[in-house]
N, C-alpha and C. Protein backbone atom coordinates (compact mmCIF):
# COMPACT_ATOMS: atom_id res chain seq x y z
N UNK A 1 37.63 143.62 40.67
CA UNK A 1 38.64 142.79 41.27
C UNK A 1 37.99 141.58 41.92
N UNK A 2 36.70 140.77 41.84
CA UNK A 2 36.44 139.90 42.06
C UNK A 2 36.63 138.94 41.43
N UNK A 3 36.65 137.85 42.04
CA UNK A 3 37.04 136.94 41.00
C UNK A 3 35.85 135.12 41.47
N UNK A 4 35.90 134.85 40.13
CA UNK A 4 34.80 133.96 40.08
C UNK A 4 35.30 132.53 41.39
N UNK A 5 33.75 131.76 41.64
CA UNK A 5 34.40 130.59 42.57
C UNK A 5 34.96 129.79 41.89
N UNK A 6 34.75 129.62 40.73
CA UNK A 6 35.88 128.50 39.82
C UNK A 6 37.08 129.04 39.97
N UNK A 7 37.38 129.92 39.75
CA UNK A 7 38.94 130.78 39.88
C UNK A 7 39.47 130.48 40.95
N UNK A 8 38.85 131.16 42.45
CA UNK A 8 39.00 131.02 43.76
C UNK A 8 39.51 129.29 43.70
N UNK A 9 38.87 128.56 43.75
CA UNK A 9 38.83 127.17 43.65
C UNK A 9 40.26 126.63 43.15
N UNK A 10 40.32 127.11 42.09
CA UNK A 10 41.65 126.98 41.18
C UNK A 10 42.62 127.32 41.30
N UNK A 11 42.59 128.65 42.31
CA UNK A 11 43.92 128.68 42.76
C UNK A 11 44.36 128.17 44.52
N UNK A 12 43.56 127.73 44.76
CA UNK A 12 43.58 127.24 46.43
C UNK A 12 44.13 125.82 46.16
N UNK A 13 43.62 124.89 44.51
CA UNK A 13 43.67 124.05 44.27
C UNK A 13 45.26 123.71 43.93
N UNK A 14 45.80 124.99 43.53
CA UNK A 14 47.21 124.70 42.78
C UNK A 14 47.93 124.99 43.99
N UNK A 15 46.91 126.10 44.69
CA UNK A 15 48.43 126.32 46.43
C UNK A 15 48.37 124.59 47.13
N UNK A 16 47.26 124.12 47.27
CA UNK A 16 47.57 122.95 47.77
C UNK A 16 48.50 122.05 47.36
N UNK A 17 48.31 121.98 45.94
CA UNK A 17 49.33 120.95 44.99
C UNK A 17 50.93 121.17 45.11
N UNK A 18 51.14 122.81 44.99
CA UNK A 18 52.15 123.00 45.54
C UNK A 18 53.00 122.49 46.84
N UNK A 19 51.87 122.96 48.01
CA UNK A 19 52.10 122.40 49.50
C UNK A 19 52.33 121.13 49.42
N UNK A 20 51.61 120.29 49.01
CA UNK A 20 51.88 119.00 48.67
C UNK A 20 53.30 118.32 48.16
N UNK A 21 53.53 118.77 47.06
CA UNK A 21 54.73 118.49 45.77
C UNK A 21 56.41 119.30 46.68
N UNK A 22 55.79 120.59 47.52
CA UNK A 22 57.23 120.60 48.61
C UNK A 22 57.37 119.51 49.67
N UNK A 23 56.31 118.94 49.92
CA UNK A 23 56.33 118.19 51.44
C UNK A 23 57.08 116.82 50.72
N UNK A 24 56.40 116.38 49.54
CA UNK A 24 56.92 114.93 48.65
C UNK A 24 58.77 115.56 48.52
N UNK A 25 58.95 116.22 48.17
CA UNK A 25 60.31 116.74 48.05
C UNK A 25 61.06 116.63 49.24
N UNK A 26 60.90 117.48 50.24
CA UNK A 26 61.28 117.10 51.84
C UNK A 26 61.57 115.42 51.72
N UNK A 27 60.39 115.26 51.77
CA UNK A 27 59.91 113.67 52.11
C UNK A 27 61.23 113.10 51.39
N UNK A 28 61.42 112.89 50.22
CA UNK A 28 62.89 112.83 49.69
C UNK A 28 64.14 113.10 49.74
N UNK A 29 64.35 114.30 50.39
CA UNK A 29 65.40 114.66 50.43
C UNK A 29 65.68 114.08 52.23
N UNK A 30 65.52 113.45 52.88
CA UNK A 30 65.11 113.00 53.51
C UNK A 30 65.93 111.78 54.01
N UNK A 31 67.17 111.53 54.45
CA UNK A 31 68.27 110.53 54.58
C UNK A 31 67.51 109.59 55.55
N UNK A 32 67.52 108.12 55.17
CA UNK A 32 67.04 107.42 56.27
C UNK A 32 68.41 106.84 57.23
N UNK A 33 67.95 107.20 58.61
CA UNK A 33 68.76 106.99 59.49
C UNK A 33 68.90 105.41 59.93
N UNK A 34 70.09 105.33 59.96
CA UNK A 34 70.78 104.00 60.09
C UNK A 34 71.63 104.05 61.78
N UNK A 35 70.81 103.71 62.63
CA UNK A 35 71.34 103.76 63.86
C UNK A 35 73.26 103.05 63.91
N UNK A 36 73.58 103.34 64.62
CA UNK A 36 75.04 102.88 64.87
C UNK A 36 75.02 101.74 66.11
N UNK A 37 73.97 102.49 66.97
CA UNK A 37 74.04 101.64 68.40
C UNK A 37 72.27 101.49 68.20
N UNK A 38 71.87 100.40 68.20
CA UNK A 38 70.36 100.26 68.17
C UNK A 38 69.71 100.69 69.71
N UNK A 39 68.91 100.94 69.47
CA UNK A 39 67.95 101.21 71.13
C UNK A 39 67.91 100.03 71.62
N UNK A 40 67.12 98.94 71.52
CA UNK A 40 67.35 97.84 72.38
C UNK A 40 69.08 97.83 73.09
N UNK A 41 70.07 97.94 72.70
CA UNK A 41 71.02 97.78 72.80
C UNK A 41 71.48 98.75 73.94
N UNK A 42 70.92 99.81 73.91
CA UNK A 42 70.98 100.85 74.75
C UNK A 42 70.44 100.76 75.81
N UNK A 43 68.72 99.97 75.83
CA UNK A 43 68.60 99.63 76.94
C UNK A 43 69.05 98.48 77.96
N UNK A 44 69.68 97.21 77.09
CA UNK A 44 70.82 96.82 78.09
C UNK A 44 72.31 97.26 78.28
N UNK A 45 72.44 98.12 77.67
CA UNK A 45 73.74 98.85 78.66
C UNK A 45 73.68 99.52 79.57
N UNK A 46 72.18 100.35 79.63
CA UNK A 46 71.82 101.18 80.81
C UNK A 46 70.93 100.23 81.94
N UNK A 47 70.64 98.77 81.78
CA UNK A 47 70.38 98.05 82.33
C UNK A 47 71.15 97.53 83.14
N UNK A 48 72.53 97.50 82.66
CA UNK A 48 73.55 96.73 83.27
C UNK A 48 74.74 97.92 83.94
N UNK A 49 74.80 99.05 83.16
CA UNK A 49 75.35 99.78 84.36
C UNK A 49 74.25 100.14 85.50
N UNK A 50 73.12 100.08 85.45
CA UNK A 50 72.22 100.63 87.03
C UNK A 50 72.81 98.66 87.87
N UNK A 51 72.54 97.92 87.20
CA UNK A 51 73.11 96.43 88.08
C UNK A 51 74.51 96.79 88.50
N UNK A 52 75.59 97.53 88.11
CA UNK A 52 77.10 97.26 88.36
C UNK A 52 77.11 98.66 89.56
N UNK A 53 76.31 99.64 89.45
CA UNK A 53 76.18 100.71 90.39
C UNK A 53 75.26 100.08 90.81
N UNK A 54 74.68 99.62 91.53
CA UNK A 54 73.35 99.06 92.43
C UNK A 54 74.64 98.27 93.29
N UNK A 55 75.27 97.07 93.11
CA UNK A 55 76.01 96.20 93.15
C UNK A 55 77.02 97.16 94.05
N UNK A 56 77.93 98.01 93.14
CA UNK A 56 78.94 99.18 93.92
C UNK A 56 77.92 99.76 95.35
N UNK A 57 77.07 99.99 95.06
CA UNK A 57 76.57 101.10 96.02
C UNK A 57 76.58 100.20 97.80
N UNK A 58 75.97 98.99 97.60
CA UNK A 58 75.52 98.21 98.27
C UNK A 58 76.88 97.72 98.90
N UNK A 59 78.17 97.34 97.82
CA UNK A 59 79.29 97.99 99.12
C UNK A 59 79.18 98.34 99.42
N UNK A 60 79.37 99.65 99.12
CA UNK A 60 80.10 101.06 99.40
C UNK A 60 79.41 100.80 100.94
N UNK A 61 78.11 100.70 101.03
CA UNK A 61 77.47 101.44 101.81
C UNK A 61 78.03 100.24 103.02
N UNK A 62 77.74 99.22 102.93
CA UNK A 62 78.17 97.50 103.97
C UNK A 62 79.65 98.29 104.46
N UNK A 63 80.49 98.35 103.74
CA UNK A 63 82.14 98.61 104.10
C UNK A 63 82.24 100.01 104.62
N UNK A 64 81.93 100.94 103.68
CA UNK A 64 82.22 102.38 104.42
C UNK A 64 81.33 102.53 105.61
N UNK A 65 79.91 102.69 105.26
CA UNK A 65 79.62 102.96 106.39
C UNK A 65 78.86 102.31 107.59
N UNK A 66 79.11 100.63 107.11
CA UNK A 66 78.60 99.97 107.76
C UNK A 66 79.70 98.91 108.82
N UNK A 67 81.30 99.62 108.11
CA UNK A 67 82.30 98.99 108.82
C UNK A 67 82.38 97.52 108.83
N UNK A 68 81.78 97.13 107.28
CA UNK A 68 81.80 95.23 107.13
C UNK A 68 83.19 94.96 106.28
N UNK A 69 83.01 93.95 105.69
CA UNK A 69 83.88 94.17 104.33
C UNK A 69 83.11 94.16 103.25
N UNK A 70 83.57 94.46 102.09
CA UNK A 70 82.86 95.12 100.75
C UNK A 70 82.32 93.62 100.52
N UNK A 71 83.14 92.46 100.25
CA UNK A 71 82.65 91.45 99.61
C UNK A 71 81.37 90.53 100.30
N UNK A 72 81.02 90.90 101.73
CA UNK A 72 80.24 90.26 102.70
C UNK A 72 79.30 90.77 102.14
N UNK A 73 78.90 92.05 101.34
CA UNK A 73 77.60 92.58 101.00
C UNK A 73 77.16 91.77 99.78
N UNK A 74 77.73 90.69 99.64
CA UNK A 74 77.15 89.94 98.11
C UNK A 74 76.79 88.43 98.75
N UNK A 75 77.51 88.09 99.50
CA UNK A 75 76.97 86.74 100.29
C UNK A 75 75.21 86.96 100.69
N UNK A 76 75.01 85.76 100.28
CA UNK A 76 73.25 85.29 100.50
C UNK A 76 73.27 85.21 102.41
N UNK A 77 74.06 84.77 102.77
CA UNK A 77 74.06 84.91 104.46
C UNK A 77 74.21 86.11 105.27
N UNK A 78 74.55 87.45 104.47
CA UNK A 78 74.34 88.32 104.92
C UNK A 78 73.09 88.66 104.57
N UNK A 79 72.68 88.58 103.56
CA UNK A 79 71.24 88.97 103.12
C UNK A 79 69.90 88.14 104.29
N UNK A 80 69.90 87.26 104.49
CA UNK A 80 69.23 86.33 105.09
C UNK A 80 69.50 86.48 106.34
N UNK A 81 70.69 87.48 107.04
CA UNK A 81 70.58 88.27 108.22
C UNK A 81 69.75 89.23 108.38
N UNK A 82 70.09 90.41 107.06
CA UNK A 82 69.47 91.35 107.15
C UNK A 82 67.77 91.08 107.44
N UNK A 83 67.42 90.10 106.30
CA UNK A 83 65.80 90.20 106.20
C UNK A 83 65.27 89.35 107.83
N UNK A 84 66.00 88.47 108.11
CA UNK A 84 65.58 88.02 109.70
C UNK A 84 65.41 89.41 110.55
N UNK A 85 66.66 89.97 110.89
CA UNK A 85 66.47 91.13 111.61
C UNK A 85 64.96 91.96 111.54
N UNK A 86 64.62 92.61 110.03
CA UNK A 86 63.28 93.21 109.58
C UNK A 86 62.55 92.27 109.84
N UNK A 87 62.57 91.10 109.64
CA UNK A 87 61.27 90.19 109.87
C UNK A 87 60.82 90.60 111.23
N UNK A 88 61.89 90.18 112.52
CA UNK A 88 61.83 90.41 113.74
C UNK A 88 60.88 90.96 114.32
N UNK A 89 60.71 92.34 113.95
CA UNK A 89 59.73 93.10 114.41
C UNK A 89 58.67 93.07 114.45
């Protein structure tokens, strides 16, 4: 039941070819994907909702719990309060 190294050889040679000739097949059968929504695209929508919640929050926070009004938190003169105040110290 031994068998020669040419043999050995020859059949390691055809399992490879095989392994090979399924992977080319895969490789084919193989649908190339056609995005719907591209990634760049994705990252400015998730760019621009963190700006529209950044924006909300910064009310929220001036009016609810800072007892201002919502729209004072977008004025440059409130901002230029705030950072005087921190400067202050």
């Amino acid at each position: 039941m031994t068998m020669s190294k040419s043999s050995e050889g020859k059949e390691q040679k055809n399992r490879q070819e095989e392994i090979n000739a399924k992977r080319k097949a895969r490789k084919e059968k193989k649908k190339l994907r056609i995005r719907k929504f591209p990634i760049s695209l994705r990252i400015l929508v998730v760019i621009i909702i963190f700006c529209i919640s950044l924006l909300l929050g910064i009310m929220f926070g001036y009016s609810i719990l800072g007892d201002g009004n919502a729209l004072d938190a977008l004025k440059p003169s409130t901002w230029q309060h705030i950072i005087d105040i921190v400067e202050k110290e």
